[in-house]
Structures are given as C-alpha cells and as structure tokens.
N, C-alpha and C. Protein backbone atom coordinates (compact mmCIF):
# COMPACT_ATOMS: atom_id res chain seq x y z
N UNK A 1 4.45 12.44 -18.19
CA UNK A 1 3.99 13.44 -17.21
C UNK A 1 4.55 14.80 -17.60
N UNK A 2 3.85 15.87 -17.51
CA UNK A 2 4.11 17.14 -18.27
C UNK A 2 5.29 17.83 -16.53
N UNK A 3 6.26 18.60 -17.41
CA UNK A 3 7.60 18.67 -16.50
C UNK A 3 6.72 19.45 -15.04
N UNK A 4 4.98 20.45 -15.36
CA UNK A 4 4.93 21.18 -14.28
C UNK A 4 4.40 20.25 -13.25
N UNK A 5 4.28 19.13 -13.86
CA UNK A 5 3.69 18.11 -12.41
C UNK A 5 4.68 17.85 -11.40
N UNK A 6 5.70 18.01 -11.56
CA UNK A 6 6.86 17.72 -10.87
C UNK A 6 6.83 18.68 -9.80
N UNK A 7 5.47 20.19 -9.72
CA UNK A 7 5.39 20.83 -8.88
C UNK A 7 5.01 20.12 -7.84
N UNK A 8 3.80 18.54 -7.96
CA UNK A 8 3.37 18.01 -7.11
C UNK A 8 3.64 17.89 -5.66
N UNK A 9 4.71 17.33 -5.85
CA UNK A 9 5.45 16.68 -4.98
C UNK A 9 5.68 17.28 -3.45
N UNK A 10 5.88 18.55 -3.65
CA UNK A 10 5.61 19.22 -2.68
C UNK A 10 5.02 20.81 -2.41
N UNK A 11 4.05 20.73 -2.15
CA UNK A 11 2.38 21.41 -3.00
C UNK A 11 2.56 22.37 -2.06
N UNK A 12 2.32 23.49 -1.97
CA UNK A 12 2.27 24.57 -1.07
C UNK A 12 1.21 24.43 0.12
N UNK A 13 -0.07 24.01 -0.55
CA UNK A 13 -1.03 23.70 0.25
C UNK A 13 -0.43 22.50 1.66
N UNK A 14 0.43 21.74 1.79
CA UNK A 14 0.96 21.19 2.44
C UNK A 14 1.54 22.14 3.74
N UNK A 15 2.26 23.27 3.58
CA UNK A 15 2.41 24.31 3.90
C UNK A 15 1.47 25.14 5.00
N UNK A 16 0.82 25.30 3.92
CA UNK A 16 -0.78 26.13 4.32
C UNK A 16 -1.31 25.57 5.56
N UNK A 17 -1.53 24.36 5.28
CA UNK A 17 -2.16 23.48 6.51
C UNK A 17 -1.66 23.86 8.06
N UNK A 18 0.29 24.33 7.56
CA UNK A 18 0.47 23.85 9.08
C UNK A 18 1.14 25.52 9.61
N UNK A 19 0.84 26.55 8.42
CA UNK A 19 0.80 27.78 9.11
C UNK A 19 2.51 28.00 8.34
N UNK A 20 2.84 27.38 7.55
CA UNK A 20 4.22 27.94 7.07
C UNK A 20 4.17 28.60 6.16
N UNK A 21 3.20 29.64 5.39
CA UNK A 21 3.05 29.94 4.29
C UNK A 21 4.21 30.72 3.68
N UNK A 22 4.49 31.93 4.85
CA UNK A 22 5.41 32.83 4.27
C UNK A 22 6.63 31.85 3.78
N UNK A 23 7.22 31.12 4.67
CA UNK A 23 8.56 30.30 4.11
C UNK A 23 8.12 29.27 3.11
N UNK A 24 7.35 28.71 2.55
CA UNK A 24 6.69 27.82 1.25
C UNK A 24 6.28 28.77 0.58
N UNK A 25 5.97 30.09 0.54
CA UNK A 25 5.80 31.03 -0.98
C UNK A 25 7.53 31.45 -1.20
N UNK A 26 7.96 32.05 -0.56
CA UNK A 26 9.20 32.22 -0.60
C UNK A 26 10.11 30.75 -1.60
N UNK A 27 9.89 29.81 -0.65
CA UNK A 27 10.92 28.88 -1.33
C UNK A 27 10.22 28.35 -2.68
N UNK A 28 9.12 28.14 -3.08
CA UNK A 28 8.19 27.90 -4.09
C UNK A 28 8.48 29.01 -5.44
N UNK A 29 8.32 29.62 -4.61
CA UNK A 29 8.38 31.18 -5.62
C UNK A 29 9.66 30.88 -6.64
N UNK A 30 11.19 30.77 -5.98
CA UNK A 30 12.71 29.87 -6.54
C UNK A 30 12.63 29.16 -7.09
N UNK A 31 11.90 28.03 -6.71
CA UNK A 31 12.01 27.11 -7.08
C UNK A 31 10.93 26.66 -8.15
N UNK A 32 10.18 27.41 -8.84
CA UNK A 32 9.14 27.70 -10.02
C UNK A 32 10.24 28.34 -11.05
N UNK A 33 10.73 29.27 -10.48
CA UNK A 33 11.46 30.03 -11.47
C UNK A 33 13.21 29.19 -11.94
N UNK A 34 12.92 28.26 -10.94
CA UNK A 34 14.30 27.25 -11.82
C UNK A 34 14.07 26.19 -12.61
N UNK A 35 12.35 25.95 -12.66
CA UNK A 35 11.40 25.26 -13.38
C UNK A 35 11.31 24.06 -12.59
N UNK A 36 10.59 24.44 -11.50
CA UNK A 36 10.15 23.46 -10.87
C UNK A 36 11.33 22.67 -10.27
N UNK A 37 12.70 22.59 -10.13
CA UNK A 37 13.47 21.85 -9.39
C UNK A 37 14.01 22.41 -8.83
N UNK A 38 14.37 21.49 -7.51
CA UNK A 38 14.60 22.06 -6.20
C UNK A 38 16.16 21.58 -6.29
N UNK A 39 16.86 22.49 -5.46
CA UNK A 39 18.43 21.84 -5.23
C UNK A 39 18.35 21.00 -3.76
N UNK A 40 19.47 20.59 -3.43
CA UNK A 40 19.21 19.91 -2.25
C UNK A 40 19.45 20.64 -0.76
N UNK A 41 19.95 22.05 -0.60
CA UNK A 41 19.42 23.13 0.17
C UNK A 41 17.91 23.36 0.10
N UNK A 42 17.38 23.62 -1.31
CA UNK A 42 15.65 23.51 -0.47
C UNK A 42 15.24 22.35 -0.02
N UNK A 43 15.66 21.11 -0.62
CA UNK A 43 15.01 19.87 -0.24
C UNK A 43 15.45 19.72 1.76
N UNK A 44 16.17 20.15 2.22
CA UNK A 44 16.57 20.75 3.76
C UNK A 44 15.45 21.49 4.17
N UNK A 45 14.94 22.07 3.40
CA UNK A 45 14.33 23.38 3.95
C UNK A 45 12.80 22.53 3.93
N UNK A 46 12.34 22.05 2.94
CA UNK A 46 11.13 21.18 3.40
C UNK A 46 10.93 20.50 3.87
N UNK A 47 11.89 19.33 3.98
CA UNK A 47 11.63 18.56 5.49
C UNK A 47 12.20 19.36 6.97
N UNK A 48 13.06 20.29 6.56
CA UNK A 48 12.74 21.00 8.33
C UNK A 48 11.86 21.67 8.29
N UNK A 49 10.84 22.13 7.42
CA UNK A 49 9.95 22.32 7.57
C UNK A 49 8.59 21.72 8.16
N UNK A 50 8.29 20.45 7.48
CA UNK A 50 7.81 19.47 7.79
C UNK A 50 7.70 18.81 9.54
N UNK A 51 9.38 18.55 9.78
CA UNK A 51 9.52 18.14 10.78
C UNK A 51 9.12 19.27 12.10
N UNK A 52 9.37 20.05 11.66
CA UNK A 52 9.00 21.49 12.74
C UNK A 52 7.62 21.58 13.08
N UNK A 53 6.78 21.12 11.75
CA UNK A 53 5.51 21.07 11.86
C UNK A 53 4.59 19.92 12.67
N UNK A 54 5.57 19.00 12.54
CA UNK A 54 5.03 17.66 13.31
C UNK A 54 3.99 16.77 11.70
N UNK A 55 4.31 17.11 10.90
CA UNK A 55 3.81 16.30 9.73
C UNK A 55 4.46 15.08 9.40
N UNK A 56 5.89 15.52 9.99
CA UNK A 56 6.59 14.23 9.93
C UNK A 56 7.14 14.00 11.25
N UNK A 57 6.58 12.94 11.89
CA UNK A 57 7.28 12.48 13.11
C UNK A 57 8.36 11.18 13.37
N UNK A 58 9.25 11.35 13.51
CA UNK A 58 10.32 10.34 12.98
C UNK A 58 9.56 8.98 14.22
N UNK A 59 9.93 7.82 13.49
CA UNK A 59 9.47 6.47 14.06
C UNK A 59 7.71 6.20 13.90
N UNK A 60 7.06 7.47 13.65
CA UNK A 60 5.44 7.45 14.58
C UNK A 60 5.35 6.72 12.83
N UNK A 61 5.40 7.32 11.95
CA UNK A 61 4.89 7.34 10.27
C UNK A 61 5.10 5.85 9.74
N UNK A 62 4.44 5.45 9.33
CA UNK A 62 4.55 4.18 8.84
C UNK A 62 5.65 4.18 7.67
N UNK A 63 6.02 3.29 7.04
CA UNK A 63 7.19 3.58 6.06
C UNK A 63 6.18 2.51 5.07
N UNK A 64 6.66 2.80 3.60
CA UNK A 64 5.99 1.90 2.11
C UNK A 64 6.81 0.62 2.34
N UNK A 65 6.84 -0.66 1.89
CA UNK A 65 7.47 -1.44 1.57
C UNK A 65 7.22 -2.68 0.84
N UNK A 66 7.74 -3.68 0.48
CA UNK A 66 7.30 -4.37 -0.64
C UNK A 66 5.80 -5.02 -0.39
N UNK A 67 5.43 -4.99 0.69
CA UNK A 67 4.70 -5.82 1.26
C UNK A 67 3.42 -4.81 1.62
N UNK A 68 3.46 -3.76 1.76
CA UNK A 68 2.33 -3.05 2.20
C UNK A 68 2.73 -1.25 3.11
N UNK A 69 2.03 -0.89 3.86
CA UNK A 69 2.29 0.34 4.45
C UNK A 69 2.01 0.14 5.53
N UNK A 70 2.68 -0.25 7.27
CA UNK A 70 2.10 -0.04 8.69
C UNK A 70 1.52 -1.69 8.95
N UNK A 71 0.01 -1.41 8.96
CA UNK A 71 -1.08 -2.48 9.23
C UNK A 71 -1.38 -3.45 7.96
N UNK A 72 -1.06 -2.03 6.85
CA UNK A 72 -2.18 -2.08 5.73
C UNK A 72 -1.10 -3.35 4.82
N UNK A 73 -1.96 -4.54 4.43
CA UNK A 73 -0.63 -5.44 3.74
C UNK A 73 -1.17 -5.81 2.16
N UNK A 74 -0.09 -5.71 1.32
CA UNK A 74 -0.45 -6.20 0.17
C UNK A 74 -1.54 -7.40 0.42
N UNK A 75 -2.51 -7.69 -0.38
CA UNK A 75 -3.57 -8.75 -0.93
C UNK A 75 -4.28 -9.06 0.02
N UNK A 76 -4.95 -7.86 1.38
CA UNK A 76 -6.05 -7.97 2.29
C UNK A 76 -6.93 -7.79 1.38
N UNK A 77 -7.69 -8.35 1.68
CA UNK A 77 -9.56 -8.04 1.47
C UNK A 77 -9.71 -6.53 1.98
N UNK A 78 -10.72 -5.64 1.02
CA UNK A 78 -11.13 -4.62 1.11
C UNK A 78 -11.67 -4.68 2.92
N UNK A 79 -12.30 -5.54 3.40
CA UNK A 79 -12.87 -5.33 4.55
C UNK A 79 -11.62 -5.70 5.44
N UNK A 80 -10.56 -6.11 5.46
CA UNK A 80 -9.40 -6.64 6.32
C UNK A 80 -8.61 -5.40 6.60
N UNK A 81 -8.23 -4.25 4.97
CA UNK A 81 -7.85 -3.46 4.74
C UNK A 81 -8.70 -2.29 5.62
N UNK A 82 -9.73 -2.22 5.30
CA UNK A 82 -10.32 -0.93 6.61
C UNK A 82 -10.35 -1.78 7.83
N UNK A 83 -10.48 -2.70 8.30
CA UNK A 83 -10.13 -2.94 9.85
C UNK A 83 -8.76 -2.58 10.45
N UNK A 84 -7.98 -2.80 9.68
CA UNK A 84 -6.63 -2.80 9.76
C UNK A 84 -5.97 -1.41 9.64
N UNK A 85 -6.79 -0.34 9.16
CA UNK A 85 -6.45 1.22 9.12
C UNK A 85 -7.54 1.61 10.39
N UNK A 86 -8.23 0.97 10.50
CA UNK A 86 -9.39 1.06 11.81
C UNK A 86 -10.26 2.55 11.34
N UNK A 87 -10.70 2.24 9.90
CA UNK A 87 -11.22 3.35 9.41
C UNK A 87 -12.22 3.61 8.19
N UNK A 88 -12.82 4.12 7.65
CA UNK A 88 -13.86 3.48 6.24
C UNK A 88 -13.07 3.92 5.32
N UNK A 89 -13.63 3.32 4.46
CA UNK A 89 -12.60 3.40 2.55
C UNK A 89 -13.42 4.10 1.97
N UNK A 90 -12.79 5.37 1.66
CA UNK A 90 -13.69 5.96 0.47
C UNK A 90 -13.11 5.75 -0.95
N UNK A 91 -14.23 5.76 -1.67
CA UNK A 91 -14.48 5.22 -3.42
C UNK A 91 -13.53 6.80 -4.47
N UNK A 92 -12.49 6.55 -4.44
CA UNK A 92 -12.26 7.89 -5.31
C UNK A 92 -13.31 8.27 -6.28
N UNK A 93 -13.73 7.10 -6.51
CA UNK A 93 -15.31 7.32 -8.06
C UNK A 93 -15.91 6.47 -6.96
N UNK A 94 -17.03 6.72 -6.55
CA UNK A 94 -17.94 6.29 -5.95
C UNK A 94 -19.08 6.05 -7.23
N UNK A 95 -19.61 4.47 -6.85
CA UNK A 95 -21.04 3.57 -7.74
C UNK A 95 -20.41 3.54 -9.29
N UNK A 96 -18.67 3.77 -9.23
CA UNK A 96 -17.96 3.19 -10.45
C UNK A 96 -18.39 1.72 -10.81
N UNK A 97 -18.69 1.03 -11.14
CA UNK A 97 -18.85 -0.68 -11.41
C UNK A 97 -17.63 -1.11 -11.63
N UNK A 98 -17.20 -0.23 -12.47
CA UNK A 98 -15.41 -0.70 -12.87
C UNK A 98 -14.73 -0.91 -11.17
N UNK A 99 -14.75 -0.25 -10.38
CA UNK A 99 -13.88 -0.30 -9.16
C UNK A 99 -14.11 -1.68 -8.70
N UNK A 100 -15.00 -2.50 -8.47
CA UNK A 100 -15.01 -3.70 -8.33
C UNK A 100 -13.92 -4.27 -8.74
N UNK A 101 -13.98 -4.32 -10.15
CA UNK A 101 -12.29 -5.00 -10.74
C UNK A 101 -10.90 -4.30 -10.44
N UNK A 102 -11.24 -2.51 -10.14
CA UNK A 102 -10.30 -2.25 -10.28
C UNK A 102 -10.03 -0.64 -9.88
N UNK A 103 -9.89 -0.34 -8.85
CA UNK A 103 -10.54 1.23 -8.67
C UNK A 103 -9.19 1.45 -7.19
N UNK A 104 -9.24 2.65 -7.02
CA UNK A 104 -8.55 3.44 -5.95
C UNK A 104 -9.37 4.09 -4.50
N UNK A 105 -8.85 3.55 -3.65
CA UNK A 105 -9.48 3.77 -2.27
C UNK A 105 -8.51 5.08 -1.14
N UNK A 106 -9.50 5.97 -0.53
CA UNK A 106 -8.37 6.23 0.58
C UNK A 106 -9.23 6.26 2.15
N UNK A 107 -7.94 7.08 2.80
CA UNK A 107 -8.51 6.78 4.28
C UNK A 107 -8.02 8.05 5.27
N UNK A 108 -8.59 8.64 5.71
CA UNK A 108 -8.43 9.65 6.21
C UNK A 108 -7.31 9.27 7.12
N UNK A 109 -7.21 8.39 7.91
CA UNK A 109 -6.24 7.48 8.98
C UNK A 109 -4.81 7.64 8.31
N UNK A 110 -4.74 7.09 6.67
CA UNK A 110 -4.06 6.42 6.36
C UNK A 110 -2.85 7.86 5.79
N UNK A 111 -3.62 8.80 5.49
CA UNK A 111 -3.22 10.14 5.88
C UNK A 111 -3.48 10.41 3.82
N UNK A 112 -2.95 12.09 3.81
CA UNK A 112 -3.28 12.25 2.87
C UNK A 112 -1.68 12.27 1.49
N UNK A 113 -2.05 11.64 0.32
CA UNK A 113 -0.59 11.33 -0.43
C UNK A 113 -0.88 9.72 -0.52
N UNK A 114 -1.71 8.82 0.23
CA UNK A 114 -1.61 7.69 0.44
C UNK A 114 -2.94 7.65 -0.38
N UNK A 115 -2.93 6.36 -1.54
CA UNK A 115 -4.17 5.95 -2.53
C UNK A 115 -3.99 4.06 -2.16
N UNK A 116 -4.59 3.98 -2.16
CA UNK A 116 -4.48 2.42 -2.03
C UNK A 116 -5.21 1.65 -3.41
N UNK A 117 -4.53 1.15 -4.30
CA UNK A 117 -5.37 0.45 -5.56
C UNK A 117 -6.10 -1.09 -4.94
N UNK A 118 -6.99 -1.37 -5.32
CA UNK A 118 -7.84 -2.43 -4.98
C UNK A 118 -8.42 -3.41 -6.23
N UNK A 119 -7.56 -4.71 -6.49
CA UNK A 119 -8.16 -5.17 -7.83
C UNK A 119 -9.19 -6.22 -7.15
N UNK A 120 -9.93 -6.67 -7.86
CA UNK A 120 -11.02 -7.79 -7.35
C UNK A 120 -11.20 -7.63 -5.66
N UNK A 121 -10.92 -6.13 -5.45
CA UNK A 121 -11.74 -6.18 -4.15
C UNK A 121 -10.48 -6.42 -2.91
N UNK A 122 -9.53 -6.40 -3.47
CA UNK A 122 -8.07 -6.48 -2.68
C UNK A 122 -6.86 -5.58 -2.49
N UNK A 123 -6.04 -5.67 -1.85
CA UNK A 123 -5.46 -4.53 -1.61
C UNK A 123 -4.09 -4.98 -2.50
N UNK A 124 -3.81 -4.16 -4.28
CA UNK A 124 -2.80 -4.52 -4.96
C UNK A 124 -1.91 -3.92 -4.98
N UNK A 125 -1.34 -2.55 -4.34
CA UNK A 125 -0.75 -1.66 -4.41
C UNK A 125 -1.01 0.00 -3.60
N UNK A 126 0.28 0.02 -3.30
CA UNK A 126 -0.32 1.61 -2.64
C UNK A 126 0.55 2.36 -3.04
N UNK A 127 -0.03 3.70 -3.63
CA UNK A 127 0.52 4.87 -4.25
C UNK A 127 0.82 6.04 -2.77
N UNK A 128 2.15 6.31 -3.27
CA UNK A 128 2.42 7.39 -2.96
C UNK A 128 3.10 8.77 -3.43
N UNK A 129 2.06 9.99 -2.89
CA UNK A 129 2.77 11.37 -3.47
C UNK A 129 2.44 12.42 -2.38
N UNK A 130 2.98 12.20 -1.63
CA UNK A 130 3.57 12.94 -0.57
C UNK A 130 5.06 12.82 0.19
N UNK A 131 5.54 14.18 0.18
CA UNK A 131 6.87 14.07 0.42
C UNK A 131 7.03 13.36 2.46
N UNK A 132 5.70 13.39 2.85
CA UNK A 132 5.73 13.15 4.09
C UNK A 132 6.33 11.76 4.74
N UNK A 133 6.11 10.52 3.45
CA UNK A 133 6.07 9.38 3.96
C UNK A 133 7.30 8.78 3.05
N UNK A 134 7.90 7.59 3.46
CA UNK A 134 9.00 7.56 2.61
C UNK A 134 9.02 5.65 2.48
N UNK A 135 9.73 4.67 1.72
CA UNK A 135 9.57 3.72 1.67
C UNK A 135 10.37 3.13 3.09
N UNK A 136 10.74 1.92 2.99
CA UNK A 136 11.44 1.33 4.04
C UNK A 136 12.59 1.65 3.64
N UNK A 137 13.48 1.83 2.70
CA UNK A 137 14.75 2.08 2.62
C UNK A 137 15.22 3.11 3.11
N UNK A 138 14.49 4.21 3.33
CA UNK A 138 14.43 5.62 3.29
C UNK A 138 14.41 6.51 2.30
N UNK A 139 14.17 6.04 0.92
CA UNK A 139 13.60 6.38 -0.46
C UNK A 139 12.51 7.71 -0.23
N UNK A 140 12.31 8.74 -0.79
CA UNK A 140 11.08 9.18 -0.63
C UNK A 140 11.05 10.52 -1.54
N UNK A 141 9.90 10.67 -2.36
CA UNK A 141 9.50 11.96 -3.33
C UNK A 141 10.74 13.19 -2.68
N UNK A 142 11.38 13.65 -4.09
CA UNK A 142 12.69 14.50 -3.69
C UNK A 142 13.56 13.65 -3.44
N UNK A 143 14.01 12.18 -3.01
CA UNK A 143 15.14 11.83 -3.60
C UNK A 143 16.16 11.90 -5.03
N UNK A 144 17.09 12.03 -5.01
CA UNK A 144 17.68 11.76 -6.12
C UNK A 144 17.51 10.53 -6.57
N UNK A 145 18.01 10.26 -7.86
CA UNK A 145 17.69 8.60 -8.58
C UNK A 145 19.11 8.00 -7.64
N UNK A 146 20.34 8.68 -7.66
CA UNK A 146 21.52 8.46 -7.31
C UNK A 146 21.56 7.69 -5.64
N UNK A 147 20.80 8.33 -5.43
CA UNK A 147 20.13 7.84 -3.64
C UNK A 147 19.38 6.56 -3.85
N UNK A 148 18.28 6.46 -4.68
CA UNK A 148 17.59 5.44 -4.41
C UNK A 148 18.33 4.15 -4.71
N UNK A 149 19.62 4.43 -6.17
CA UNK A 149 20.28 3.27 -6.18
C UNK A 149 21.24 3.05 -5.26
N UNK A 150 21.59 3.52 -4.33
CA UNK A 150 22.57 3.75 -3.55
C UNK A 150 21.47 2.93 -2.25
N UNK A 151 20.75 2.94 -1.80
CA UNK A 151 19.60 2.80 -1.40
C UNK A 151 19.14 1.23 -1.64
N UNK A 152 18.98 0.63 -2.72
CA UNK A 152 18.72 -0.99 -3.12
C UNK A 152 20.10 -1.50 -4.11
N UNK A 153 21.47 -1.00 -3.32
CA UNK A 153 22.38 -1.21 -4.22
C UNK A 153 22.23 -2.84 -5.13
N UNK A 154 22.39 -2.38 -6.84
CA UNK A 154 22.04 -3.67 -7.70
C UNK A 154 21.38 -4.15 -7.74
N UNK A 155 19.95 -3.68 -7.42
CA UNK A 155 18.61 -4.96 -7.15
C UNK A 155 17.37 -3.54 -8.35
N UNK A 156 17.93 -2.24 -8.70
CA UNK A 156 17.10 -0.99 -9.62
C UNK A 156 17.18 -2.28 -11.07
N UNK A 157 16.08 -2.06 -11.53
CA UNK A 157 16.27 -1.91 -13.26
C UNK A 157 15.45 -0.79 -13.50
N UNK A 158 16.13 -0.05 -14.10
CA UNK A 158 16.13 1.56 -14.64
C UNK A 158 15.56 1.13 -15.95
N UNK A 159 14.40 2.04 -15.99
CA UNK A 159 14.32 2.22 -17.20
C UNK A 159 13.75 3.65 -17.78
N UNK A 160 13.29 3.98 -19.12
CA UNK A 160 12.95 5.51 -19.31
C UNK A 160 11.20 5.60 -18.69
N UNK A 161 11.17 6.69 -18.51
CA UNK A 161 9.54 7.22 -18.58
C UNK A 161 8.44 7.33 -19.44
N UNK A 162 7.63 6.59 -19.71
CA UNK A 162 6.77 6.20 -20.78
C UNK A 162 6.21 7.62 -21.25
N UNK A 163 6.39 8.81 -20.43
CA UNK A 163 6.08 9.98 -20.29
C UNK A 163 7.03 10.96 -20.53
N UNK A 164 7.44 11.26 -19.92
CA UNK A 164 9.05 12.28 -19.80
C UNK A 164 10.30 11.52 -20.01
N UNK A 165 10.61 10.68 -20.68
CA UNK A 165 11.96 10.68 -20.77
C UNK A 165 12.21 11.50 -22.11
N UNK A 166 13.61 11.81 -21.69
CA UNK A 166 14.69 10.95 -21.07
C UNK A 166 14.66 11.80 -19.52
N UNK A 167 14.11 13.12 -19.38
CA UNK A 167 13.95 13.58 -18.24
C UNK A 167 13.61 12.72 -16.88
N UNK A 168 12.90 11.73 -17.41
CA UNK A 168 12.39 10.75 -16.15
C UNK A 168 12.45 9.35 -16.40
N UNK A 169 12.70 8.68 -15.48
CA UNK A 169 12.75 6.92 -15.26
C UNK A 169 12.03 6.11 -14.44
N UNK A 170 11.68 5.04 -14.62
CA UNK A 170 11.32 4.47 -13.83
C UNK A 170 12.26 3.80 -13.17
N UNK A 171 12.17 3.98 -11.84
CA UNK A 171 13.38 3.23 -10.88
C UNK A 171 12.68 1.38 -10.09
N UNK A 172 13.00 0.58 -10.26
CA UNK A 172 12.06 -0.67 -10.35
C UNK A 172 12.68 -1.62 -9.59
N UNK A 173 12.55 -2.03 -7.94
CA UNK A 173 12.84 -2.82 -7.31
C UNK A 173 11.89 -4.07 -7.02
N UNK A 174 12.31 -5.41 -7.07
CA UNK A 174 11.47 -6.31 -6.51
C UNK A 174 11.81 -7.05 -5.20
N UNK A 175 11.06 -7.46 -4.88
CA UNK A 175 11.06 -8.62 -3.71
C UNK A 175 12.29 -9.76 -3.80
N UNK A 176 12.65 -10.47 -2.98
CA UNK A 176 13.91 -11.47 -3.30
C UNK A 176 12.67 -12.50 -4.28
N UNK A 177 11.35 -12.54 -3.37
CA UNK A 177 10.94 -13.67 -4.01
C UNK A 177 10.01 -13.07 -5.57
N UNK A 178 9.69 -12.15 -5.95
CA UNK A 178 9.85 -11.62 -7.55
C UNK A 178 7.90 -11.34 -7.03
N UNK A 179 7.17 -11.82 -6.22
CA UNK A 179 6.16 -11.43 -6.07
C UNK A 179 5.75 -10.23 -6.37
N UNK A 180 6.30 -8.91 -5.23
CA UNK A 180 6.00 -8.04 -5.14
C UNK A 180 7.41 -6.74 -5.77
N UNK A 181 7.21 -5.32 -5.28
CA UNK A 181 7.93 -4.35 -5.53
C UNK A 181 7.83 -3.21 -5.23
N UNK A 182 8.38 -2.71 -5.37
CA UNK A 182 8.25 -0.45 -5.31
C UNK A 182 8.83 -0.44 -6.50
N UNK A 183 8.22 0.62 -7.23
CA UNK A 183 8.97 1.63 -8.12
C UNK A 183 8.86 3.07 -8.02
N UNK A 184 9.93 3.67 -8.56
CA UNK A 184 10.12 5.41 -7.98
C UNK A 184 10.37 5.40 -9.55
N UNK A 185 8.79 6.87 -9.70
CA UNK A 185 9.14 7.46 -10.71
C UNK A 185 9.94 8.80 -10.76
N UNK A 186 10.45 9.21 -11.58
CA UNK A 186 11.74 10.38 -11.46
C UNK A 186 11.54 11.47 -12.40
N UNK A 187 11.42 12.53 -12.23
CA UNK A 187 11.45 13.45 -13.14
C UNK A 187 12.93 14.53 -13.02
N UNK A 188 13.62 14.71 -14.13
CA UNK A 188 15.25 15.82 -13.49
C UNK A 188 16.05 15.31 -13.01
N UNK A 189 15.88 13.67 -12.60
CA UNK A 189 16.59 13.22 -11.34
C UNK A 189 16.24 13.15 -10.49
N UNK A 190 15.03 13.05 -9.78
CA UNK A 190 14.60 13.66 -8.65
C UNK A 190 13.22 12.32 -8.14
N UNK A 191 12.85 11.49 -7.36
CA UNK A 191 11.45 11.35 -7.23
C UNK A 191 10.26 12.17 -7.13
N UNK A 192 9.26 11.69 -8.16
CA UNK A 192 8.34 12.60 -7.79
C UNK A 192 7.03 11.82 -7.28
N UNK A 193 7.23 10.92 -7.63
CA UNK A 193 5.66 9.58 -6.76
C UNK A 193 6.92 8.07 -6.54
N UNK A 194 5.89 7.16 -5.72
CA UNK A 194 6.31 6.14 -5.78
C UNK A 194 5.22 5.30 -5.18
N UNK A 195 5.41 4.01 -5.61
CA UNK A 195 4.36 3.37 -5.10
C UNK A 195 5.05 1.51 -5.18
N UNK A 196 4.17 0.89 -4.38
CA UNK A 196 4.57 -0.22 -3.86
C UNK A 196 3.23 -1.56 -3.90
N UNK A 197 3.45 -2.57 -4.57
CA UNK A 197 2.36 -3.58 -4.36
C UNK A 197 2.97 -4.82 -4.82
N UNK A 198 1.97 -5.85 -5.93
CA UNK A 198 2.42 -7.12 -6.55
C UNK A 198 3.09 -6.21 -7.77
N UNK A 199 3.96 -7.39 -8.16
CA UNK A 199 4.65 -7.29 -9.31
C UNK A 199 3.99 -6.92 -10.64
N UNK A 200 2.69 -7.27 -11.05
CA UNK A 200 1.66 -6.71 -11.46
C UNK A 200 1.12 -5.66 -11.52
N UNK A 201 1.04 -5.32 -10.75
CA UNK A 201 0.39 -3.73 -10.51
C UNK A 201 1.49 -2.39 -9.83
N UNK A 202 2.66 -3.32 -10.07
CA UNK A 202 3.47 -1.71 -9.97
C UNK A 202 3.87 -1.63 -11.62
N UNK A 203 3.51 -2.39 -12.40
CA UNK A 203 3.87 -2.14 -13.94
C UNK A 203 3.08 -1.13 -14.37
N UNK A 204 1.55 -0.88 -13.54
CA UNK A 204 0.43 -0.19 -14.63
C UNK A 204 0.92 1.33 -14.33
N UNK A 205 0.99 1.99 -16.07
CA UNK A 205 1.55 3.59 -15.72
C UNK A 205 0.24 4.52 -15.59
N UNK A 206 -1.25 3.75 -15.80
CA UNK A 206 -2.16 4.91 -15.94
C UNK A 206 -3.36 4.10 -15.12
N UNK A 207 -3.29 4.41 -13.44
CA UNK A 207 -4.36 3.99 -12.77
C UNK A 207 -4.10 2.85 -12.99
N UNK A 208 -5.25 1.82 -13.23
CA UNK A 208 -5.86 0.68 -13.36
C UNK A 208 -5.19 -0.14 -14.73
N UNK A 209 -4.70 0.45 -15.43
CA UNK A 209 -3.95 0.29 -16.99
C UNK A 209 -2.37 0.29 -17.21
C-alpha cells in the first residue's frame, strides 16, 4: 500500500459530513505535512471530534468480531445477511458474474467504512476502514500495533506487509477454535484497515485474491 493511503483512514470528507471542516482542514493540513501520521494528541482530536458529532455513539455502534458485526454473522446466506441488516445489498460491481463466487457487498444500514465480502453467495468476511467502528477488543483504524497486542495479549502473529513493509504488518488474531479471525493492517505503527471473517478469507491481501 503506497505510504499516502494511510491518509484513508481518516478522510476529511468524514468531517465535511458533520459540519467540522474548519477543525479537520486545520488538523489534516499537520498532519499531511508530517506525512500522513498522526501523533496521539490528534488521534484525541478525531474521536472528540467524532463523538461530538454523534458519528460515534458509545454502546449504539456495533463492534467487528471474530464472528461477524451486530446482526450481521460470519457464513449467512446473502438473503439472511440483508434480513438481518433489515436492508438491500448493493453489488460494488453490479452483473459482475465473478461476484457470485466472490465479490463485495454494502448497506447503507450497515453504515459507511463497512464492505462485507460474500464467497459462494455467503457472508466470508467484513472489511473495515473507518475510524468510526472498532473491533470487540476495542482495536480500531489509528490504533497503535503496541495497543492491539496489548489488546489480544499472545494470541498476534505479526507478520510484514506484503506491501509496505517493513513500514507495515499484518497484525493476525484467530478464534480459540482456529475457524475464524481479525487482522489489523498497520502502516508507521498505526492501523489503517481491519477486517474480520473465516480463517480463509482474512488471508486474501487483494479483494477476492
């Protein structure tokens, strides 16, 4: 992943939405010019931001976990999966043929940062890249790596970034029973996505691959 993606994570447009612009150009503006990383005084400043905004409401937000997000559970049926968000699935590639085997869904409900992967029509994993939502541990985009192991103390296998290392790692937790997992990818030290499904499909680094 090229180091400016690491702007992702927390996008100005996030901002925009909820009327904070002046204080997200301001802190953006710094934090571009230190190349994209934030210290942990701004990382304060965006979730009180956030929280001020009501984007993040403590208890209301569903949390990621090995098993699924809220309603939504690892290995529903595409139709179990929109009953269960009480909402329709849109086709990121819509009349793809490939998505059948293997394609990415979202849901307006399910909020935005949230991708849900779908293999044979099932629910294998859900991506996240929004700083809004965070796993069950309390893991979440802008953690440190130092936190997340601190976080699943002895259960991480660390490894480099098929992309950015040594700058970035993959941080790689499983289930007691080896089924499922989360992994937090890291850029600087820092999370910048994470996502959660079967043991299978938190390995793939490109979509569907």
């Amino acid at each position: 992943m090229p180091s400016s993606a690491s702007k992702d994570w927390a996008s100005l447009d996030a901002f925009r939405a909820v009327g904070a612009v002046a204080d997200a150009e301001k802190l953006f503006a710094g934090d571009w010019a230190n190349g994209g990383i934030m210290s942990s005084r701004e990382w304060s400043v965006v979730v009180g931001l956030l929280l001020a905004s009501g984007m993040v409401i403590a208890g209301d937000t569903p949390t990621v976990g090995f098993q699924g997000f809220g309603a939504a559970r690892i290995g529903m049926s595409r139709q179990e999966l929109a009953a269960a968000l009480g909402d329709k699935l849109v086709d990121e590639v819509p009349g793809d043929p490939d998505n059948q085997h293997c394609g990415f869904v979202t849901s307006a409900k399910a909020g935005e940062g949230i991708r849900f992967m779908l293999i044979e029509e099932h629910l294998a994993r859900i991506n996240v890249s929004s700083p809004v939502f965070q796993a069950a541990s309390g893991a979440h985009i802008g953690s440190t790596e130092e936190e997340v192991l601190a976080a699943y103390t002895g259960q991480v296998d660390v490894a480099p970034h098929a992309y950015n290392a040594p700058e970035g790692n993959y941080l790689t937790v499983h289930s007691p029973d080896g089924r499922d997992g989360i992994r937090f990818e890291t850029d600087q030290g820092r999370v910048v996505k994470f996502y959660a499904g079967t043991a299978e499909a938190i390995q793939y680094i490109e979509g569907c691959l």
